[in-house]
N, C-alpha and C. Protein backbone atom coordinates (compact mmCIF):
# COMPACT_ATOMS: atom_id res chain seq x y z
N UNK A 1 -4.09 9.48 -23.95
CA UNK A 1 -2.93 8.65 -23.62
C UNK A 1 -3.10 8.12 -22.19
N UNK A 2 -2.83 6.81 -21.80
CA UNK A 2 -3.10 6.29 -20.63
C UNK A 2 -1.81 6.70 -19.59
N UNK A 3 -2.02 6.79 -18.89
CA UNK A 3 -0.76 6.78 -17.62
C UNK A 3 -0.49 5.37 -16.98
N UNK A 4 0.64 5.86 -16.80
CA UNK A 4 1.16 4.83 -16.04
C UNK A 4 0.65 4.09 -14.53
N UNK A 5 0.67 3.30 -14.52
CA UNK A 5 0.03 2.58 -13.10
C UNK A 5 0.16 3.21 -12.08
N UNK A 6 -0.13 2.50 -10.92
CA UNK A 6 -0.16 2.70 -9.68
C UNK A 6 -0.11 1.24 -8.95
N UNK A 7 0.95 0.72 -8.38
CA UNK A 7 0.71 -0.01 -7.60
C UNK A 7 0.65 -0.07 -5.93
N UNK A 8 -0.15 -0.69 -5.43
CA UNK A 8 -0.14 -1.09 -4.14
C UNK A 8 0.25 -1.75 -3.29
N UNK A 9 1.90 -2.08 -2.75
CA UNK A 9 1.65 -3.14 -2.07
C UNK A 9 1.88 -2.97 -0.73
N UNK A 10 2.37 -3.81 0.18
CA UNK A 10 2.13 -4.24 1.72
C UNK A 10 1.74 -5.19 2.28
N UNK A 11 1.80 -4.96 3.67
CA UNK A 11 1.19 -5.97 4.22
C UNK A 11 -0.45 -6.52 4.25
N UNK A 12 -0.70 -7.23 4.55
CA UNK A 12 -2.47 -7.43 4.89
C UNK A 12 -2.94 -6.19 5.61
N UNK A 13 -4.38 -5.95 5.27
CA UNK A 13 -4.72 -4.95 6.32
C UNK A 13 -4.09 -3.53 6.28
N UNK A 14 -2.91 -3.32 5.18
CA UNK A 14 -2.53 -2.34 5.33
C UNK A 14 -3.17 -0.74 4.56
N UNK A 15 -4.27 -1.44 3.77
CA UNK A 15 -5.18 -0.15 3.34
C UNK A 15 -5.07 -0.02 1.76
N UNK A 16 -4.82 -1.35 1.57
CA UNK A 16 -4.43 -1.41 -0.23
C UNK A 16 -5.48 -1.17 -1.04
N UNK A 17 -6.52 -2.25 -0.81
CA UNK A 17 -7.79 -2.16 -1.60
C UNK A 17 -8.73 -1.14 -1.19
N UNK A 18 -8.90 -0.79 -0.31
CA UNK A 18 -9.74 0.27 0.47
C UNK A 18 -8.88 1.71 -0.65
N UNK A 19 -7.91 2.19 -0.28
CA UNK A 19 -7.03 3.27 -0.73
C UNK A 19 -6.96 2.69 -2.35
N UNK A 20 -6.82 1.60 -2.97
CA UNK A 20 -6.61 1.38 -4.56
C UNK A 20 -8.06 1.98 -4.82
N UNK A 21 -8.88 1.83 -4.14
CA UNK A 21 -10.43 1.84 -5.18
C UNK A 21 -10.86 3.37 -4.92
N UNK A 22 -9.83 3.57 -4.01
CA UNK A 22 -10.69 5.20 -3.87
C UNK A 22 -10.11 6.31 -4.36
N UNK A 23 -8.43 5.59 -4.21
CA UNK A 23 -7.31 6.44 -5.95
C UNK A 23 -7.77 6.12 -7.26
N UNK A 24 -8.52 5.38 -7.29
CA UNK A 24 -8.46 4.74 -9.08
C UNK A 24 -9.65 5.59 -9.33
N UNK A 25 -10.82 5.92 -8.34
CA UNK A 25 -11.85 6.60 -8.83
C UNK A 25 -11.42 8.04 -8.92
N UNK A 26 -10.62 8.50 -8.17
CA UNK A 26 -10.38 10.05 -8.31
C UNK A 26 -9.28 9.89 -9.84
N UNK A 27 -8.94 9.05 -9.74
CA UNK A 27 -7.90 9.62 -11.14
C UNK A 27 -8.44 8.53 -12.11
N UNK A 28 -9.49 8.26 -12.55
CA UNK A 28 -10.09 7.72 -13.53
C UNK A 28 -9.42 6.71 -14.17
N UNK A 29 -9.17 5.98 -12.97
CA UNK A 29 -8.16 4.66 -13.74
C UNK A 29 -9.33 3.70 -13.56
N UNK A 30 -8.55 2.07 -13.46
CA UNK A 30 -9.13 1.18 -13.76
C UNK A 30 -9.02 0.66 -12.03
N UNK A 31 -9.75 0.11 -11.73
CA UNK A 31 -8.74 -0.56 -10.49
C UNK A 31 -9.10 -1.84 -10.26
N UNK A 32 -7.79 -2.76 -9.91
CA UNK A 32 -7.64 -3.91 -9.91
C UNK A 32 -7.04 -4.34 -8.36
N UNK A 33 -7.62 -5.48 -7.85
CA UNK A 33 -7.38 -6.38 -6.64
C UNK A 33 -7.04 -7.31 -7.09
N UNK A 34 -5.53 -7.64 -6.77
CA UNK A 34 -4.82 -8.76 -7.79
C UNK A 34 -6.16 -10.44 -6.81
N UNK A 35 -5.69 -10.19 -5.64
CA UNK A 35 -6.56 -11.43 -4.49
C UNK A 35 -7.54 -11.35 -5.57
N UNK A 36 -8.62 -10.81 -5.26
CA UNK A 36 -10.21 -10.70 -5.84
C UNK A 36 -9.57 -11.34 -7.26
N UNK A 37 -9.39 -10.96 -8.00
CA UNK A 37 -9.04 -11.18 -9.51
C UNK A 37 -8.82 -12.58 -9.82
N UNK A 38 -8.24 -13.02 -8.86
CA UNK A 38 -7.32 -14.63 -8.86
C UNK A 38 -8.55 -15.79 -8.60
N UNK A 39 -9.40 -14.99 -7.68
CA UNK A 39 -10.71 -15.28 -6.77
C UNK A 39 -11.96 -15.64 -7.83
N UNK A 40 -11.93 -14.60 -8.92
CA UNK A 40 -13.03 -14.70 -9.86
C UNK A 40 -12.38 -15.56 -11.14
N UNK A 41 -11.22 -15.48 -11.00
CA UNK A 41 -10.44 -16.78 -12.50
C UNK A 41 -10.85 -18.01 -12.02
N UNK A 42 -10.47 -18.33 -10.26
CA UNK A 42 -10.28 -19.70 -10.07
C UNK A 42 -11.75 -20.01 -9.54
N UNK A 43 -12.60 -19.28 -8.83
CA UNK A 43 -13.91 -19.54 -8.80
C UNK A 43 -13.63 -20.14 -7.23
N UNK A 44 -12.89 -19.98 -6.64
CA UNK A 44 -12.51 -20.24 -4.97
C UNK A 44 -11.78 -18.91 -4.61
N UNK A 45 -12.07 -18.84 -2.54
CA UNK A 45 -11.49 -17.66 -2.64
C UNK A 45 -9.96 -17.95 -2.29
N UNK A 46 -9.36 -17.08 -1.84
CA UNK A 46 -8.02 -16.91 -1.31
C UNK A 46 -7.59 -18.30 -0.53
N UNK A 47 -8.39 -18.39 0.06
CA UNK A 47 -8.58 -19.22 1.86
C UNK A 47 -8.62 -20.42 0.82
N UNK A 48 -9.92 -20.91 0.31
CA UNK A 48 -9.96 -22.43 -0.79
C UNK A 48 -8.47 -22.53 -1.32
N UNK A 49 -7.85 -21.37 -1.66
CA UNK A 49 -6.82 -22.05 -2.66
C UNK A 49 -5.75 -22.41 -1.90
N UNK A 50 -5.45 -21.75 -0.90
CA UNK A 50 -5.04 -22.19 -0.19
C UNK A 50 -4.57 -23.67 0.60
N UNK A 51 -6.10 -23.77 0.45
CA UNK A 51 -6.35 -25.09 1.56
C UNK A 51 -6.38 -26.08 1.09
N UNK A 52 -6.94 -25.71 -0.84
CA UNK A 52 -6.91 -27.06 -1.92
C UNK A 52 -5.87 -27.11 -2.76
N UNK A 53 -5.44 -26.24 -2.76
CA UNK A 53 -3.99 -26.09 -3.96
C UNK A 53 -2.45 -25.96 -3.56
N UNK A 54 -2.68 -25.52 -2.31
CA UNK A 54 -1.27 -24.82 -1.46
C UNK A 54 -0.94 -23.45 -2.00
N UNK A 55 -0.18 -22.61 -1.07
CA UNK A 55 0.39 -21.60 -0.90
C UNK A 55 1.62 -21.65 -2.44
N UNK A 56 2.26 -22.42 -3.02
CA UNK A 56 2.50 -22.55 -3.88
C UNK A 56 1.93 -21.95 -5.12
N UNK A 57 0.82 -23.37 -5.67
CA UNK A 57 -0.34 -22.67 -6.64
C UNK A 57 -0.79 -21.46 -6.59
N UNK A 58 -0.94 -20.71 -5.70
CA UNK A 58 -1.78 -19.46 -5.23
C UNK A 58 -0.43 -18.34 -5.68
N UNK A 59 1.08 -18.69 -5.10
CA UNK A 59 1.86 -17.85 -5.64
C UNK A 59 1.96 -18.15 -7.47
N UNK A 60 2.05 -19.07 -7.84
CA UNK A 60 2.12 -19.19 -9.63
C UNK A 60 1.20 -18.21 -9.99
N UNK A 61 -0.15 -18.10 -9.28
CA UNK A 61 -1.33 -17.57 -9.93
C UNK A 61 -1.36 -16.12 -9.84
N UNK A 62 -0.02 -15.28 -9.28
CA UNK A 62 -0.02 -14.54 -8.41
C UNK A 62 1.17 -14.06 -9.80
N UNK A 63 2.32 -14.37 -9.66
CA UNK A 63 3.20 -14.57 -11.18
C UNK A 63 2.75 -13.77 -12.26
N UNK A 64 1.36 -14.71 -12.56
CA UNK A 64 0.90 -15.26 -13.91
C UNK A 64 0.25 -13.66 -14.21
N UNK A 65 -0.34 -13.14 -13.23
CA UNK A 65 -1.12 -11.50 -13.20
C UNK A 65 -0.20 -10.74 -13.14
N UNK A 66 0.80 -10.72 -12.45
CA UNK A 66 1.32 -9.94 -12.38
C UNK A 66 2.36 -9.38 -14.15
N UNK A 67 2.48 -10.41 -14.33
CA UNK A 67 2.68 -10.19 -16.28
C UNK A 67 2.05 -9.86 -16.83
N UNK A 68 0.60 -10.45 -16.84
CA UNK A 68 -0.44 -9.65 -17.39
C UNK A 68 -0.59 -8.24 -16.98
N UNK A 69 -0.55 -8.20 -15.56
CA UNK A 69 -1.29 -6.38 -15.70
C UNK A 69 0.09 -5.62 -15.98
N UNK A 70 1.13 -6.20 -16.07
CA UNK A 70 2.65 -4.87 -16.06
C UNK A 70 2.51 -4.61 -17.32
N UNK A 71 1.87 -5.03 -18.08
CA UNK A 71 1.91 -4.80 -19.91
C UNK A 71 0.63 -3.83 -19.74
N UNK A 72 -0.23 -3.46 -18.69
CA UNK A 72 -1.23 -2.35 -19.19
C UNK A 72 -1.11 -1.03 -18.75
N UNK A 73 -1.74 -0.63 -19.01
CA UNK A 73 -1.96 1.08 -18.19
C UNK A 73 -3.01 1.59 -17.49
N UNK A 74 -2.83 3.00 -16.77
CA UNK A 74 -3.76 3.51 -16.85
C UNK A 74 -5.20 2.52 -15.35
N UNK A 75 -4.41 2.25 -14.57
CA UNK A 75 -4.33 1.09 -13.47
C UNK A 75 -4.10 1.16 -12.44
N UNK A 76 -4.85 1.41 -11.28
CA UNK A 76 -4.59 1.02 -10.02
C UNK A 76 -4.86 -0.01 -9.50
N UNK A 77 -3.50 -0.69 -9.12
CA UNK A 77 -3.55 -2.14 -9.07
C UNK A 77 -2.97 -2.21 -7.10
N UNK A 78 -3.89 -2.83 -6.53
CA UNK A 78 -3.70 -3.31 -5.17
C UNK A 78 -3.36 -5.17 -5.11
N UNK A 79 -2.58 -5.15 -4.69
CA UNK A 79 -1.35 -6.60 -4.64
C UNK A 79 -1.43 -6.96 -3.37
N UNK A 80 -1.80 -8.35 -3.52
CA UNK A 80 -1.94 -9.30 -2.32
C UNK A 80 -0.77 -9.04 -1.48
N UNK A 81 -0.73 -9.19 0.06
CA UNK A 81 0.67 -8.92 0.68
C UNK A 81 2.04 -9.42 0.12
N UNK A 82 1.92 -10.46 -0.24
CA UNK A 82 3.15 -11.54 -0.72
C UNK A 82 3.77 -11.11 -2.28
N UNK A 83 2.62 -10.95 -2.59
CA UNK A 83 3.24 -10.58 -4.19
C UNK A 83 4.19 -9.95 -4.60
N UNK A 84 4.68 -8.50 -4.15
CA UNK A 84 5.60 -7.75 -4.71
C UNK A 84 6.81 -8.55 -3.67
N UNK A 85 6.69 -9.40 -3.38
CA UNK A 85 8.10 -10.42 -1.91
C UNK A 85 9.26 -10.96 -3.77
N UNK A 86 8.33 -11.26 -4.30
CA UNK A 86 8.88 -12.14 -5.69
C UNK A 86 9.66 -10.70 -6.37
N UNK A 87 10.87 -11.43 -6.29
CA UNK A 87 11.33 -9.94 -7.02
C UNK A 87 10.93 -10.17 -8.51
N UNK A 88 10.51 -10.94 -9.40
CA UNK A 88 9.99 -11.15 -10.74
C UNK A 88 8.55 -10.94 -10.86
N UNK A 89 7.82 -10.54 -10.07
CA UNK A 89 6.71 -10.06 -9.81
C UNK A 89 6.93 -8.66 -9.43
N UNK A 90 7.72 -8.06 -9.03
CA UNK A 90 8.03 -6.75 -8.53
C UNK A 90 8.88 -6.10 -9.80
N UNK A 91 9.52 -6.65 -10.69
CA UNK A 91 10.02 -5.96 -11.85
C UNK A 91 8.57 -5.73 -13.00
N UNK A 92 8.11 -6.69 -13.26
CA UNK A 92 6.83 -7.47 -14.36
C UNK A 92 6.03 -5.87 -13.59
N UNK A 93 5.44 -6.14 -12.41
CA UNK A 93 4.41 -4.58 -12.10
C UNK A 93 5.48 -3.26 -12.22
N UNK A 94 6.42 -3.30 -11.76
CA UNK A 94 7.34 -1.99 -11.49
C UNK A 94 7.32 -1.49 -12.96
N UNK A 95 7.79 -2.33 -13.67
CA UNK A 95 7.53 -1.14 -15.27
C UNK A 95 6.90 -1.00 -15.78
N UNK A 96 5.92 -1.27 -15.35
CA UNK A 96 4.46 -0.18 -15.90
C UNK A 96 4.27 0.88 -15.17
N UNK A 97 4.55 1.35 -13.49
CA UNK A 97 4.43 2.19 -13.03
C UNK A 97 5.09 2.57 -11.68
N UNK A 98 4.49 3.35 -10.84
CA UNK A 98 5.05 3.49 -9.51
C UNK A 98 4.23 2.77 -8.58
N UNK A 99 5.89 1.97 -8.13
CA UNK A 99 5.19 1.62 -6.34
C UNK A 99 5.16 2.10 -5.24
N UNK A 100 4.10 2.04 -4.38
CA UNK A 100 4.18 2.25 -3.13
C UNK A 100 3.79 1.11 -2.40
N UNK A 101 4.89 1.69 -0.73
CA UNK A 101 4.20 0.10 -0.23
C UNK A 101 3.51 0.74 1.00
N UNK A 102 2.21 0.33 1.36
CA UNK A 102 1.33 0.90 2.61
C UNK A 102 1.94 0.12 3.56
N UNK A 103 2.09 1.15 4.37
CA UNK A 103 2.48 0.06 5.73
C UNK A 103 1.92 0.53 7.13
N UNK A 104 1.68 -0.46 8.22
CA UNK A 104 1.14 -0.13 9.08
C UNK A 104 1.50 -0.92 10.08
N UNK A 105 1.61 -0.38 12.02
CA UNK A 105 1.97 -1.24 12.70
C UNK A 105 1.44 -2.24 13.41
N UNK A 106 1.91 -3.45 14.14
CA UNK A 106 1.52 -4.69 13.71
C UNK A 106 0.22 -4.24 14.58
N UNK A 107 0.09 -3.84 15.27
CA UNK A 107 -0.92 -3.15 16.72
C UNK A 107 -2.32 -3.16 15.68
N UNK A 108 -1.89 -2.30 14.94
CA UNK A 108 -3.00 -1.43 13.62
C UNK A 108 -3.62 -2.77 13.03
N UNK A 109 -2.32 -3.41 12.24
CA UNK A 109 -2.92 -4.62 11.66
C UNK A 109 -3.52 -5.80 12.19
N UNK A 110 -3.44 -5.91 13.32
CA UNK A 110 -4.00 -7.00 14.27
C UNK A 110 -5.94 -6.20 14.28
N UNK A 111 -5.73 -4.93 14.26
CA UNK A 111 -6.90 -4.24 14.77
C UNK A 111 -7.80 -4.57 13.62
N UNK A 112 -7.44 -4.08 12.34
CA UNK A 112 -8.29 -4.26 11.22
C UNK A 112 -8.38 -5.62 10.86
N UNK A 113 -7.60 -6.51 11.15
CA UNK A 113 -8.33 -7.85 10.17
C UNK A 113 -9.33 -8.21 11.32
N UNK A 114 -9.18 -8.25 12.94
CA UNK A 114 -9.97 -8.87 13.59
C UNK A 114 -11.31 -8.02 13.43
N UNK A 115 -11.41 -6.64 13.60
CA UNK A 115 -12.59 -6.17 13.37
C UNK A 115 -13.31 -6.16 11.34
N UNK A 116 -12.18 -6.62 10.76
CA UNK A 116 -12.97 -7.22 8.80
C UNK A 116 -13.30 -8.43 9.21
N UNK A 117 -14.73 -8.58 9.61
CA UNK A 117 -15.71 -9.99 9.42
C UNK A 117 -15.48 -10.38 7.55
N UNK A 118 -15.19 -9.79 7.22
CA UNK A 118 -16.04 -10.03 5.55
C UNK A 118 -14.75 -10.84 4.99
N UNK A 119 -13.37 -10.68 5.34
CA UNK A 119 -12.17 -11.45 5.23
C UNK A 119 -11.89 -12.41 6.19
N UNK A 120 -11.24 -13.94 5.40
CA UNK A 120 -10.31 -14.39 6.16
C UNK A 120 -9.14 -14.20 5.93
N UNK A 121 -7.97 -14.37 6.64
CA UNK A 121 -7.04 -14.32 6.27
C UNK A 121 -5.74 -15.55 6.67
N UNK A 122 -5.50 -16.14 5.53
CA UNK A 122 -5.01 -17.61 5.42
C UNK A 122 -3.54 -17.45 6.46
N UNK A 123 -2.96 -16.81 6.11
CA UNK A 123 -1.61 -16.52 6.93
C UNK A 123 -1.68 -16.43 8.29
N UNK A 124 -3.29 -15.86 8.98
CA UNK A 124 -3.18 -15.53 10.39
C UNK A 124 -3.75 -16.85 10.80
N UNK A 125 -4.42 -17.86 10.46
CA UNK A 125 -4.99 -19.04 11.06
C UNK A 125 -3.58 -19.16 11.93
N UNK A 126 -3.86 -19.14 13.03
CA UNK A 126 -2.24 -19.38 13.88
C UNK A 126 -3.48 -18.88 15.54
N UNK A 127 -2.43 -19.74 16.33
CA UNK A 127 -2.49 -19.67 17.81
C UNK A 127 -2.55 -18.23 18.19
N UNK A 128 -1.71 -17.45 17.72
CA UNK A 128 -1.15 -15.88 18.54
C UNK A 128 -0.84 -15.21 16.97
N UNK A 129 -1.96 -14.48 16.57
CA UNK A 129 -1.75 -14.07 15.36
C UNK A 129 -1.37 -12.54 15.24
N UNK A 130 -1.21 -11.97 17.00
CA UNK A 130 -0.22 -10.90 16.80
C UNK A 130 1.64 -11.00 16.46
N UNK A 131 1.42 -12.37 16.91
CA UNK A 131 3.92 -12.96 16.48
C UNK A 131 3.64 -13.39 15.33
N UNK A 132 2.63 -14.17 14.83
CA UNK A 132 2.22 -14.38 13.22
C UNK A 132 2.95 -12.65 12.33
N UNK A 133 1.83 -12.42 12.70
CA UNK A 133 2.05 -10.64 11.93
C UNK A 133 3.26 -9.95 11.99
N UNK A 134 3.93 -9.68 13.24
CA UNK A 134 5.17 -9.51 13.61
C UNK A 134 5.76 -10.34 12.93
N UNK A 135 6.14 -11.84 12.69
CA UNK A 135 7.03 -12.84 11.94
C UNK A 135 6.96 -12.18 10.30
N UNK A 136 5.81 -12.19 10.21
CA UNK A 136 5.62 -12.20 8.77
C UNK A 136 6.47 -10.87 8.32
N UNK A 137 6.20 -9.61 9.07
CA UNK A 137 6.69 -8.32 8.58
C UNK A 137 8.09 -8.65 9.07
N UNK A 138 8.65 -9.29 9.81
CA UNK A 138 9.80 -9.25 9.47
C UNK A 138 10.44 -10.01 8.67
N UNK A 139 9.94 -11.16 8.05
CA UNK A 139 10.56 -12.11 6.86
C UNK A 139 10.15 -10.98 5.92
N UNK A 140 9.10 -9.52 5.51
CA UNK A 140 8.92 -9.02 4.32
C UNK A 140 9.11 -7.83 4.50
N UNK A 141 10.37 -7.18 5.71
CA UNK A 141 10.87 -5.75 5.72
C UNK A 141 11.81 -5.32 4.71
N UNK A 142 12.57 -6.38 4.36
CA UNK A 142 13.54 -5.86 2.97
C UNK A 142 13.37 -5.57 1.66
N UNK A 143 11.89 -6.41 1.40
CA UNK A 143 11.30 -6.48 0.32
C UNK A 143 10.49 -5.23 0.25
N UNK A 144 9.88 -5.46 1.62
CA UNK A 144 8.88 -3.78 1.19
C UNK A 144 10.38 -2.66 1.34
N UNK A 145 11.14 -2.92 1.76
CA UNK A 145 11.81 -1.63 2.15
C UNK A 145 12.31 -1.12 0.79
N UNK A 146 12.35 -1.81 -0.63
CA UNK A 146 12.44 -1.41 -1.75
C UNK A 146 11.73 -0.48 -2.09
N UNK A 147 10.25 -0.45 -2.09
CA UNK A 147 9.57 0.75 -2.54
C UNK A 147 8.88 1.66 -1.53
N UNK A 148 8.55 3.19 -2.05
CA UNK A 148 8.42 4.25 -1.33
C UNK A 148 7.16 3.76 -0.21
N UNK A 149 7.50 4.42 1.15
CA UNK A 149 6.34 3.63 2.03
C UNK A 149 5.78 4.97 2.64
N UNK A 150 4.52 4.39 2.96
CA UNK A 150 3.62 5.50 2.79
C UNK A 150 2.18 4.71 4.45
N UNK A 151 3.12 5.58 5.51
CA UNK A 151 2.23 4.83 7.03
C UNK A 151 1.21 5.21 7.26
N UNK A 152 0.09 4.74 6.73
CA UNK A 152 -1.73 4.31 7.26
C UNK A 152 -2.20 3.92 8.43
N UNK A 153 -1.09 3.78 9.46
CA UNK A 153 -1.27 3.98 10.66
C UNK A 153 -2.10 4.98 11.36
N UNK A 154 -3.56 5.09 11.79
CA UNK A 154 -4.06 6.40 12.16
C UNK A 154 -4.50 6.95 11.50
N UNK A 155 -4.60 6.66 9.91
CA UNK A 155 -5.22 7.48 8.96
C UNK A 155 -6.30 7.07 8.37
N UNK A 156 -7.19 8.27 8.09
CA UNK A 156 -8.39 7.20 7.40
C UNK A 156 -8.16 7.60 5.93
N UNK A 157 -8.68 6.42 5.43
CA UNK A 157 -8.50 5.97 3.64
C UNK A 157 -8.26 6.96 2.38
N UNK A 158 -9.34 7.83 3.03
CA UNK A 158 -9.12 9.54 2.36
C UNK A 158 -7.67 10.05 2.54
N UNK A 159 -7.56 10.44 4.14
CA UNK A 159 -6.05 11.04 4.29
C UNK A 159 -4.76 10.36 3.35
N UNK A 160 -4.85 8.93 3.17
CA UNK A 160 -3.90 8.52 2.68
C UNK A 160 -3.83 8.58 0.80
N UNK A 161 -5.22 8.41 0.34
CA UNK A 161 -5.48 8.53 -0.90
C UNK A 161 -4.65 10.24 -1.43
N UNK A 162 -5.19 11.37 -0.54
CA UNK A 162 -4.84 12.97 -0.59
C UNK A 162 -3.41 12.45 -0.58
N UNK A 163 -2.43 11.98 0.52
CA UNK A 163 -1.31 11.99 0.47
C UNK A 163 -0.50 11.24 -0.74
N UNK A 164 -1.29 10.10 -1.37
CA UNK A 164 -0.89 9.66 -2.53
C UNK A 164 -0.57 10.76 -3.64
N UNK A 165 -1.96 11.21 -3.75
CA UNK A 165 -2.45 12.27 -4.75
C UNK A 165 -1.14 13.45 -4.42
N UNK A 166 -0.75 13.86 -3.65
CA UNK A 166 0.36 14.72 -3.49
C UNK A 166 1.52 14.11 -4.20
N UNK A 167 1.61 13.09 -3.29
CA UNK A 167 3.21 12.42 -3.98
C UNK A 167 3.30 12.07 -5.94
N UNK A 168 2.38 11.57 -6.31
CA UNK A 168 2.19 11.11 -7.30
C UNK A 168 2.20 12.32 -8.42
N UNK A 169 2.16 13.83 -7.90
CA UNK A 169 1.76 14.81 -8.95
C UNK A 169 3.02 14.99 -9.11
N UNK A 170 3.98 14.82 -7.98
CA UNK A 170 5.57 15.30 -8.83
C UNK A 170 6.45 13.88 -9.77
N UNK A 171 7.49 14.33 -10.63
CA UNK A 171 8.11 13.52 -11.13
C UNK A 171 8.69 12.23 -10.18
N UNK A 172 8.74 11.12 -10.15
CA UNK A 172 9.40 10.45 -9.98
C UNK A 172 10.67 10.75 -8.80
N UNK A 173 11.58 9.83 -7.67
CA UNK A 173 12.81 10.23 -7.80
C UNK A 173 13.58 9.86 -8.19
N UNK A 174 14.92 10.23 -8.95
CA UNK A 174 15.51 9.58 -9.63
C UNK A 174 16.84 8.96 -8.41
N UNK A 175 17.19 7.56 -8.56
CA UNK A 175 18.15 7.02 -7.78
C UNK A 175 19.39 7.76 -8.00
């Protein structure tokens, strides 16, 4: 019998895909990068769709997965920052499983995208992309403040995966 998901969300940089791929291997799930995923449908990355389609298109495409994977199981699914912002994207993943949202401070997140050569990241193209980051987490504190948050601040990928792995062995809480 498959289990129920696992989702990931947060901000950029906040340890989603790093921590999704290294929960999904200890608990023999599947694991999915909604970005990457969108990346190998449309055959451009994040940044292209961006730049050729708009921030728009890129959210539809963003929608469109997120229906698809809430109907599966057995899934650790890491979600572009923006995604779980859509509350119809946040119901569509939420009932298939539990969310968590990684979060980290803006200090942290400024640290990791500038030292990830291997990412761009479309949102920070900006003058001062530490008030970028700051702006952004505060247009998406209410939204993450919906699901259980879990601070990667200071931690490395392991520590936070173990602390998943803790939380995740008990039931649910009930509201």
């Amino acid at each position: 019998m498959q289990q129920a998901n696992i989702i990931l969300t947060g901000f950029m940089a906040s340890g989603k895909s790093t921590v999704g791929a290294l929960l999904a291997s200890r608990l023999g799930y599947r694991f999915v990068d909604t970005d990457h995923l969108i990346e190998q449908r449309s055959g451009m990355s994040v940044q292209e769709l961006f730049r050729q389609r708009g921030e728009p298109a890129f959210r539809a495409m963003e929608a469109e997965l997120a229906r698809e994977l809430g109907s599966g199981k057995g899934m650790v699914i890491s979600t572009g920052g923006g995604l779980m912002v859509d509350p119809a994207n946040a119901r569509a993943l939420g009932a298939s499983g539990r969310v968590f949202c990684l979060v980290a401070t803006p200090a942290e997140i400024l640290h990791r995208v500038t030292t990830d050569t291997a990412s761009c990241r479309p949102l920070l193209q900006s003058p001062d992309p530490q008030a970028r980051i700051e702006s952004l987490l505060a247009e998406r504190t209410q939204q993450y403040s919906r699901f259980r948050q879990l601070d990667t601040t200071g931690k490395t990928p392991e520590e936070v995966v173990e602390r998943l792995l803790e939380t995740i062995s008990f039931p649910p809480e009930t509201a």
